[in-house]
N, C-alpha and C. Protein backbone atom coordinates (compact mmCIF):
# COMPACT_ATOMS: atom_id res chain seq x y z
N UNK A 1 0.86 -1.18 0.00
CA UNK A 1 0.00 0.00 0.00
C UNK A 1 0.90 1.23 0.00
N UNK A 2 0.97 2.09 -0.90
CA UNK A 2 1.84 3.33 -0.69
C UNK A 2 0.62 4.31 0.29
N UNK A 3 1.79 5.60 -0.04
CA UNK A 3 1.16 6.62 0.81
C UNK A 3 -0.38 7.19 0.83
N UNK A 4 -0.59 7.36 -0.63
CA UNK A 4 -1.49 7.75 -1.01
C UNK A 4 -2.91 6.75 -0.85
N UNK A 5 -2.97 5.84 -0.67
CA UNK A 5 -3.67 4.63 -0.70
C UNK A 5 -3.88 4.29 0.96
N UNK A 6 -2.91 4.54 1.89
CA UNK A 6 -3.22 4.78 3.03
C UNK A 6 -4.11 6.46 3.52
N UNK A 7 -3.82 7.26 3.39
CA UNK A 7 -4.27 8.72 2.94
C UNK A 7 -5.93 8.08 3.27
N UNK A 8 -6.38 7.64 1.81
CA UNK A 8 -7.87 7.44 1.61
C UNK A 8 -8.43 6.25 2.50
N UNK A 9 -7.76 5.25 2.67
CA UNK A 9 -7.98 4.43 3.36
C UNK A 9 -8.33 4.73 4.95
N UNK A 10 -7.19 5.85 5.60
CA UNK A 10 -7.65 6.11 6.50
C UNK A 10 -8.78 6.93 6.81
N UNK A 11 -9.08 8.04 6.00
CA UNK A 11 -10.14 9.01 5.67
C UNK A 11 -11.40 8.19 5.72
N UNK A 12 -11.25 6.66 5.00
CA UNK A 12 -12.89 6.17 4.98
C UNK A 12 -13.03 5.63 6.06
N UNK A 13 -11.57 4.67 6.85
CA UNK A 13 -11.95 4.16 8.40
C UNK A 13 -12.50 5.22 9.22
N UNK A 14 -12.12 6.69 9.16
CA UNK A 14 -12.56 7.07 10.41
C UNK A 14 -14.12 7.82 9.96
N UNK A 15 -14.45 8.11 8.89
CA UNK A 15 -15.79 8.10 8.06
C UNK A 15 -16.78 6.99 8.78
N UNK A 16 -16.35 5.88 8.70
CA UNK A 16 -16.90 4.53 8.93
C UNK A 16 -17.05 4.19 10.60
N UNK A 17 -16.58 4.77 11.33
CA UNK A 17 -15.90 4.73 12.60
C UNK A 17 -17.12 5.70 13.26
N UNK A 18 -17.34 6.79 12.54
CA UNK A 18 -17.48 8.31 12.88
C UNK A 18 -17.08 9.10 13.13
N UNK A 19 -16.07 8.90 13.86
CA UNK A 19 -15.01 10.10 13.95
C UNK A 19 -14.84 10.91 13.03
N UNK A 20 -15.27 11.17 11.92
CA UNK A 20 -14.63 12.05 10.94
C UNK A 20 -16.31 11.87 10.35
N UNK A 21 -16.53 13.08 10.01
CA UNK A 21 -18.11 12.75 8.94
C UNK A 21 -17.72 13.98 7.32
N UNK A 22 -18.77 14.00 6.73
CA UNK A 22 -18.38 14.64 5.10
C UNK A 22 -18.77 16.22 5.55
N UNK A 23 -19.46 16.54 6.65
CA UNK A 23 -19.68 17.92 6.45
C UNK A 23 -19.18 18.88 7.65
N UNK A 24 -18.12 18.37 7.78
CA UNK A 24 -16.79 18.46 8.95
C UNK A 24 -16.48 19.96 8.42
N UNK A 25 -15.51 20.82 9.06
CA UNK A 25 -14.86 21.85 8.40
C UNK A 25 -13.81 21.57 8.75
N UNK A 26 -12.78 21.14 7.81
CA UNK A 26 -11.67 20.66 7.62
C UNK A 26 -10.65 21.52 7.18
N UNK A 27 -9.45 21.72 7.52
CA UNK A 27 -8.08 22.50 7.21
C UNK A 27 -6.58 21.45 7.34
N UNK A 28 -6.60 21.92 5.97
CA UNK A 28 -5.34 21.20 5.38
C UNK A 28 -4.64 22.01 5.35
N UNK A 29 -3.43 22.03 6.05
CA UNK A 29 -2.12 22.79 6.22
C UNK A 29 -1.18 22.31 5.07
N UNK A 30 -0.04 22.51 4.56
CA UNK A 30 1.10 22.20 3.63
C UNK A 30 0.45 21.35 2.61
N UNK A 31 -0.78 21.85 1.84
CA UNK A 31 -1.54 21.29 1.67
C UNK A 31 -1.08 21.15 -0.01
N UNK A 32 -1.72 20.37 -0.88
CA UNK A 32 -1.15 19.99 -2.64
C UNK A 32 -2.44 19.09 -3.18
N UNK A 33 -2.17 19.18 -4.22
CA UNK A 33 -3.15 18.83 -4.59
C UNK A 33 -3.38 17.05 -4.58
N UNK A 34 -2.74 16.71 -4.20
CA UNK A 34 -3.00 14.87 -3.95
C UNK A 34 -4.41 15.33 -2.15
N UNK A 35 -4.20 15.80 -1.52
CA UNK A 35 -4.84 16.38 -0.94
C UNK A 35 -6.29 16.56 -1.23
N UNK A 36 -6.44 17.21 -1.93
CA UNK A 36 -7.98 17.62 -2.63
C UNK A 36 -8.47 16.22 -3.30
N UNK A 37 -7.41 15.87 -3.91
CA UNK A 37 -7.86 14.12 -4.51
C UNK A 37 -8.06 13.38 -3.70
N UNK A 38 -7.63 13.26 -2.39
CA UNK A 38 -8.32 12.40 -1.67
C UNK A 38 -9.25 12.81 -1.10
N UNK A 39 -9.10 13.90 -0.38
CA UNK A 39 -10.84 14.18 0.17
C UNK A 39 -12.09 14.34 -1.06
N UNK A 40 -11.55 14.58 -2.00
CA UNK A 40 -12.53 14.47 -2.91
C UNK A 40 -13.62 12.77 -2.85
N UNK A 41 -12.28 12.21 -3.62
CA UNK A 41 -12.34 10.44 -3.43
C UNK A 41 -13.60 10.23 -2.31
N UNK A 42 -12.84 10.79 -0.91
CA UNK A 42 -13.50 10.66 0.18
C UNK A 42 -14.70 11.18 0.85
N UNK A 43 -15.40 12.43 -0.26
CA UNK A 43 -16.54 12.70 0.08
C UNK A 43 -17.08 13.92 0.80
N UNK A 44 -15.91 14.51 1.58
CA UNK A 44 -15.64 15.75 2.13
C UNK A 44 -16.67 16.72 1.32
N UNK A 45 -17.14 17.61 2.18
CA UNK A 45 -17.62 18.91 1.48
C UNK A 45 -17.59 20.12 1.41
N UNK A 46 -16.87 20.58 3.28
CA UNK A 46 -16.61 21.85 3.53
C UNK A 46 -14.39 21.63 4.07
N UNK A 47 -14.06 21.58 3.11
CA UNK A 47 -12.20 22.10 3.49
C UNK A 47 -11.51 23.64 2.76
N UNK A 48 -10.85 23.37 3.70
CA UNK A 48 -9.81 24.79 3.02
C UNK A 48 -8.85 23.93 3.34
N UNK A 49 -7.86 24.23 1.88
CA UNK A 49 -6.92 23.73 1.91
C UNK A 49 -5.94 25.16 2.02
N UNK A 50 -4.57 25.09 2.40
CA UNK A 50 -3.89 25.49 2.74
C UNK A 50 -2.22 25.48 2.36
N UNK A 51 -1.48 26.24 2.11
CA UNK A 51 0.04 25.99 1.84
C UNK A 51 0.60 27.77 1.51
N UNK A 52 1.98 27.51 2.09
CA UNK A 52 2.69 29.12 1.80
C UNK A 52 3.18 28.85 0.41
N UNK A 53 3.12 28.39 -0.62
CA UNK A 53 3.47 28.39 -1.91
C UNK A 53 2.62 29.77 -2.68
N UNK A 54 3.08 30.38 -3.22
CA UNK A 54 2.22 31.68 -3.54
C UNK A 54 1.98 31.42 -5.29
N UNK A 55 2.55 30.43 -5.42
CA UNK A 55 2.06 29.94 -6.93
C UNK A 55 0.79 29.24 -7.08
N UNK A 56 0.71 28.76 -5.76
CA UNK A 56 -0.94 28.08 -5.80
C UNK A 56 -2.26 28.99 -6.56
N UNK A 57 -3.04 28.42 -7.21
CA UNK A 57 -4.06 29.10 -8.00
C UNK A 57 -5.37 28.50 -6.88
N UNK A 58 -6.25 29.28 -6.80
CA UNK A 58 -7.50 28.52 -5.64
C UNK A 58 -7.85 28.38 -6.60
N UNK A 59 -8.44 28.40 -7.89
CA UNK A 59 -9.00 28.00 -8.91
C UNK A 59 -9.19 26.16 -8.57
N UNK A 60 -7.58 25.63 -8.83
CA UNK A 60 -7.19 24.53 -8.95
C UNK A 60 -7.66 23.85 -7.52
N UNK A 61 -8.07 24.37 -7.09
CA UNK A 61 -8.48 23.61 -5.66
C UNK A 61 -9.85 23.76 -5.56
N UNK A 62 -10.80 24.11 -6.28
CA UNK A 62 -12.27 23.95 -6.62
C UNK A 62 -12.50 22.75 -6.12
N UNK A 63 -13.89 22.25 -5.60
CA UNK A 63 -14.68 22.64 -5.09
C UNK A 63 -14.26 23.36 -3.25
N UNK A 64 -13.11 23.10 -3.01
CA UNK A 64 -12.39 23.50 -1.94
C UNK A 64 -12.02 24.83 -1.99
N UNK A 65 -11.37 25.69 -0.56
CA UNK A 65 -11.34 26.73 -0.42
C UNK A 65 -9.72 26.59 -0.80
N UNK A 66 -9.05 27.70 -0.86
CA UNK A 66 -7.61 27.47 -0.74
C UNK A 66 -7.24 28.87 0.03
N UNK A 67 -6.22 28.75 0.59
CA UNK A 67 -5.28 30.39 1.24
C UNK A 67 -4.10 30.43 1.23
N UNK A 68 -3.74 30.84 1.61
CA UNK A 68 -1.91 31.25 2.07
C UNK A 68 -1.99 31.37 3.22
N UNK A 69 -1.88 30.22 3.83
CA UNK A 69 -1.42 29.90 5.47
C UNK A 69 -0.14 29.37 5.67
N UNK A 70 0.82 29.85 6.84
CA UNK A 70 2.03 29.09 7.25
C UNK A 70 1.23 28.34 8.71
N UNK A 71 1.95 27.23 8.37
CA UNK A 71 1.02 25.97 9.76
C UNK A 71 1.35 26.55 11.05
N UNK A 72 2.95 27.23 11.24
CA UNK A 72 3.27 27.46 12.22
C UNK A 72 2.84 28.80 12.80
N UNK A 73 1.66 29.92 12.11
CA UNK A 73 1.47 31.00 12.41
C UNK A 73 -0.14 31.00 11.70
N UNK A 74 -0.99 30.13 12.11
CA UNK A 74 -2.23 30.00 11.38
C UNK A 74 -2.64 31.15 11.76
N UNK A 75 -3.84 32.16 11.12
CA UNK A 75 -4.16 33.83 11.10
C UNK A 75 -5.92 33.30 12.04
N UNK A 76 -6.16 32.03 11.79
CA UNK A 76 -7.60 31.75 12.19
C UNK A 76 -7.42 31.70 13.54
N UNK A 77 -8.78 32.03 14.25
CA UNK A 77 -9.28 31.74 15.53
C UNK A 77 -9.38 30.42 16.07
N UNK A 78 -8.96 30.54 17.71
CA UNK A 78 -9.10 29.17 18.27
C UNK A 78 -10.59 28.11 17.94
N UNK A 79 -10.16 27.19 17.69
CA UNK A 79 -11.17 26.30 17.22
C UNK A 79 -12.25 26.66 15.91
N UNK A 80 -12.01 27.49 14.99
CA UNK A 80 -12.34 27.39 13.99
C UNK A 80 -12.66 26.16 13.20
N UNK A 81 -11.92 25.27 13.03
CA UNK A 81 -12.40 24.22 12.34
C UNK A 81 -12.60 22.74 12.93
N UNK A 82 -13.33 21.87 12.29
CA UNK A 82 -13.46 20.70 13.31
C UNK A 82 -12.36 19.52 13.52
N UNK A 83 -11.87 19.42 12.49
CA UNK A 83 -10.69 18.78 11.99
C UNK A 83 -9.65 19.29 11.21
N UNK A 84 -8.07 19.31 11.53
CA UNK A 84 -7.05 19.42 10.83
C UNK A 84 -6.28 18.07 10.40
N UNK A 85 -6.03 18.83 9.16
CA UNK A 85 -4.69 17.05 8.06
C UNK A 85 -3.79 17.87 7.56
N UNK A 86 -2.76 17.04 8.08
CA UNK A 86 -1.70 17.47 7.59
C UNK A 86 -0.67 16.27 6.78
N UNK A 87 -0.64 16.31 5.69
CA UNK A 87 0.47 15.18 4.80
C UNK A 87 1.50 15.27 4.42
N UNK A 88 2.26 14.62 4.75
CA UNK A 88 4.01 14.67 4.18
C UNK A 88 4.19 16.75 4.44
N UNK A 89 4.16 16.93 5.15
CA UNK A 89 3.86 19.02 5.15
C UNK A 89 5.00 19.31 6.40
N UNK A 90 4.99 18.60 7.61
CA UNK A 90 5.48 19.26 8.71
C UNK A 90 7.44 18.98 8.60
N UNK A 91 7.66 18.08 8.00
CA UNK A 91 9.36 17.88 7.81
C UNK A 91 10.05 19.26 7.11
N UNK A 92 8.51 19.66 6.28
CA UNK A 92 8.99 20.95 5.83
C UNK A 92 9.12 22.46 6.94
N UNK A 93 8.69 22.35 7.53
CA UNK A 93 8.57 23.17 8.51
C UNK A 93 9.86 24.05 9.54
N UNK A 94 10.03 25.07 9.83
CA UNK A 94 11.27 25.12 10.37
C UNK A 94 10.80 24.43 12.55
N UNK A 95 9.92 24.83 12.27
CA UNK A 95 9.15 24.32 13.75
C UNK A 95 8.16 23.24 13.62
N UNK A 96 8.59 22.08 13.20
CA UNK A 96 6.99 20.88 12.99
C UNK A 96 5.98 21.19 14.42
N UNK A 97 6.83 20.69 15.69
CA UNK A 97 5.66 21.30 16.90
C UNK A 97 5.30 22.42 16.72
N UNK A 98 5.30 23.44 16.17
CA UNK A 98 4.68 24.55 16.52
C UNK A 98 3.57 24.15 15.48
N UNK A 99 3.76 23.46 14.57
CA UNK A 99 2.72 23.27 13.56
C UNK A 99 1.93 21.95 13.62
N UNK A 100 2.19 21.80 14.61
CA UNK A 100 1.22 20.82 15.31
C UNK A 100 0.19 21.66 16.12
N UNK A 101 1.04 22.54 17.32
CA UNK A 101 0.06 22.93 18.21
C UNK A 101 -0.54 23.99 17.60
N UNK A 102 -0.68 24.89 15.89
CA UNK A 102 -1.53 25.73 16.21
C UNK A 102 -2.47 24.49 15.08
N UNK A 103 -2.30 23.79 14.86
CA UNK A 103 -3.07 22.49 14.36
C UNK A 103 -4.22 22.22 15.76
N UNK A 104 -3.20 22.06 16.61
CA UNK A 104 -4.33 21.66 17.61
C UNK A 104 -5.53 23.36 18.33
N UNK A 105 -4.77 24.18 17.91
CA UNK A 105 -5.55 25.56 18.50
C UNK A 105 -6.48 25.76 17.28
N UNK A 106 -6.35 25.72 16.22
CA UNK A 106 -7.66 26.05 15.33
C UNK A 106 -8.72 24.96 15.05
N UNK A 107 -8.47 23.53 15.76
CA UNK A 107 -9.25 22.63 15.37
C UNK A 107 -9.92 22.20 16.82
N UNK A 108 -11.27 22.13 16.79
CA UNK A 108 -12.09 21.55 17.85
C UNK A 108 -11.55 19.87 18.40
N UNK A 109 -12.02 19.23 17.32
CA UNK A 109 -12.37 17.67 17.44
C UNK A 109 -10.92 16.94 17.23
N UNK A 110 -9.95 17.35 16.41
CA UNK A 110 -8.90 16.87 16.53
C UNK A 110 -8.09 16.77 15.51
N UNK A 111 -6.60 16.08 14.71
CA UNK A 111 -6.10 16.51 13.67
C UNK A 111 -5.36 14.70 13.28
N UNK A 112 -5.41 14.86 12.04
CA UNK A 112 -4.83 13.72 11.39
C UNK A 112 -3.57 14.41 10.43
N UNK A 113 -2.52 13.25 10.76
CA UNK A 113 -1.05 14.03 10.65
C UNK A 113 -0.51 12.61 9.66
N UNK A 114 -0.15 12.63 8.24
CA UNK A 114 0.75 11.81 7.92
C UNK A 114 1.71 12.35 7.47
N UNK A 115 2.83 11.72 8.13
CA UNK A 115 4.27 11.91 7.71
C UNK A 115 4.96 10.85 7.44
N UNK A 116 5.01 10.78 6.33
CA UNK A 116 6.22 9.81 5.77
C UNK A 116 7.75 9.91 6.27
N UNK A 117 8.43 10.88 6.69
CA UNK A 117 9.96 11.42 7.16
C UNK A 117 9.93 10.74 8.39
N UNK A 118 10.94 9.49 8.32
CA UNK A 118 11.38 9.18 9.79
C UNK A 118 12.62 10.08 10.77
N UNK A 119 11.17 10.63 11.56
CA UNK A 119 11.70 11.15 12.29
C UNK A 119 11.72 10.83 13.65
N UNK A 120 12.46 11.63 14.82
CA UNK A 120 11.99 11.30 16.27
C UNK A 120 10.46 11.19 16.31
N UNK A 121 10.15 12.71 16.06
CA UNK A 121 8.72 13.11 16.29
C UNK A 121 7.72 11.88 15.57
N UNK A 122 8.18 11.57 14.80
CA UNK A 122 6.99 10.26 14.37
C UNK A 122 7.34 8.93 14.85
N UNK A 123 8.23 8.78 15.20
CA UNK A 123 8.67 7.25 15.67
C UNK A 123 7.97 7.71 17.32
N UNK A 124 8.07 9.01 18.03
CA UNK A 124 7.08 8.77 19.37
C UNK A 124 6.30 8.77 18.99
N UNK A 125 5.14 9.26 18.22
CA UNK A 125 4.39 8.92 17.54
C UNK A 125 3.80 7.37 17.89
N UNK A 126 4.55 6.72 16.99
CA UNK A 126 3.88 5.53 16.72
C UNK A 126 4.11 4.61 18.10
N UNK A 127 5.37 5.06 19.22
CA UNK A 127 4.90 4.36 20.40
C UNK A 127 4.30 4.81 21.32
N UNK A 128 3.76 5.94 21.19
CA UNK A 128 2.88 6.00 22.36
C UNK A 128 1.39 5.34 21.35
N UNK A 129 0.94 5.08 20.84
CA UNK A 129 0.24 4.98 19.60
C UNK A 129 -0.80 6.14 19.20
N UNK A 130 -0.09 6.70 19.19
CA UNK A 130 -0.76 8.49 18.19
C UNK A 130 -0.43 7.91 16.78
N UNK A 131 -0.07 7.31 16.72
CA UNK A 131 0.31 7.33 15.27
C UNK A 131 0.23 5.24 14.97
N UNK A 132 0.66 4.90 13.74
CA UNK A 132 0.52 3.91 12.88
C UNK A 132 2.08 3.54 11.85
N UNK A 133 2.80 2.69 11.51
CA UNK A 133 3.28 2.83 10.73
C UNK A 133 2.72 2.17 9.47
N UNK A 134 3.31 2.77 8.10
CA UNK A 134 2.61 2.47 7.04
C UNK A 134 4.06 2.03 6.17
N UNK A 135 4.02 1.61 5.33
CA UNK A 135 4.39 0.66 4.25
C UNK A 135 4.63 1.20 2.98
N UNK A 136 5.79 2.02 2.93
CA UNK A 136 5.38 3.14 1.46
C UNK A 136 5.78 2.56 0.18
N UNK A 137 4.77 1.89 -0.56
CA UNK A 137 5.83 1.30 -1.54
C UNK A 137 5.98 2.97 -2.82
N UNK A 138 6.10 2.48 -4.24
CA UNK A 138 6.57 3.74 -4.75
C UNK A 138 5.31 4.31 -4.62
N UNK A 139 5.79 5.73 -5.56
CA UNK A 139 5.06 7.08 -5.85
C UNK A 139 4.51 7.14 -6.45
């Protein structure tokens, strides 16, 4: 199963679960367009997607919102949205925790984080079990 295939996979377990439902308000930080393809896939209806790339067109992110957010200095109010995702986004980061915790300050219900980069931060991760490991075959 590569990355992307886990991505959707997890999106429908927690769909299926409840934890996660389609009319959530969702914010995607370091966000691209494999992003929009999966929540699409997945049924989603209200996201803003998100990334400091200033080449981004919101056009291209139709039916979704898009902005110019940095993860580590989000401009939104505490608990604005119900859920945050963040994919392969935080290795980029000069502060990944800080872009976790304003992950956790703009989101109510809680945040789904995949990172492929073995790092500390994801290897605690996966033992305290916040996290999962996944199986990346190619791209």
């Amino acid at each position: 199963m590569n990355h992307y295939d886990f991505y959707l996979t997890t999106l429908e377990q927690l769909l299926a679960q409840g934890i996660l439902n389609k009319s959530m308000k969702i914010l995607v930080v370091c966000g691209a367009s494999a992003d929009k393809k999966m929540l699409l896939k997945a049924g989603f209806e209200r996201v803003t997607i998100s990334n400091v790339d200033s080449r981004q067109v919101a056009k291209e992110y139709e039916p979704y919102k898009w902005c110019f957010q940095d993860c580590e200095d989000l401009s939104y109010s505490n608990e604005t949205f119900d859920f945050g995702i963040v994919h392969s986004g935080l290795h980029h980061c000069a502060s990944p925790h800080k872009g976790l915790l304003e992950l956790f300050r703009v989101c109510k219900k809680g945040i789904l984080v995949f990172e492929p980069k073995n790092n500390p931060l994801v290897r605690l991760g996966v033992k305290l079990s916040f996290g999962q490991e996944c199986s990346s075959g190619s791209r």
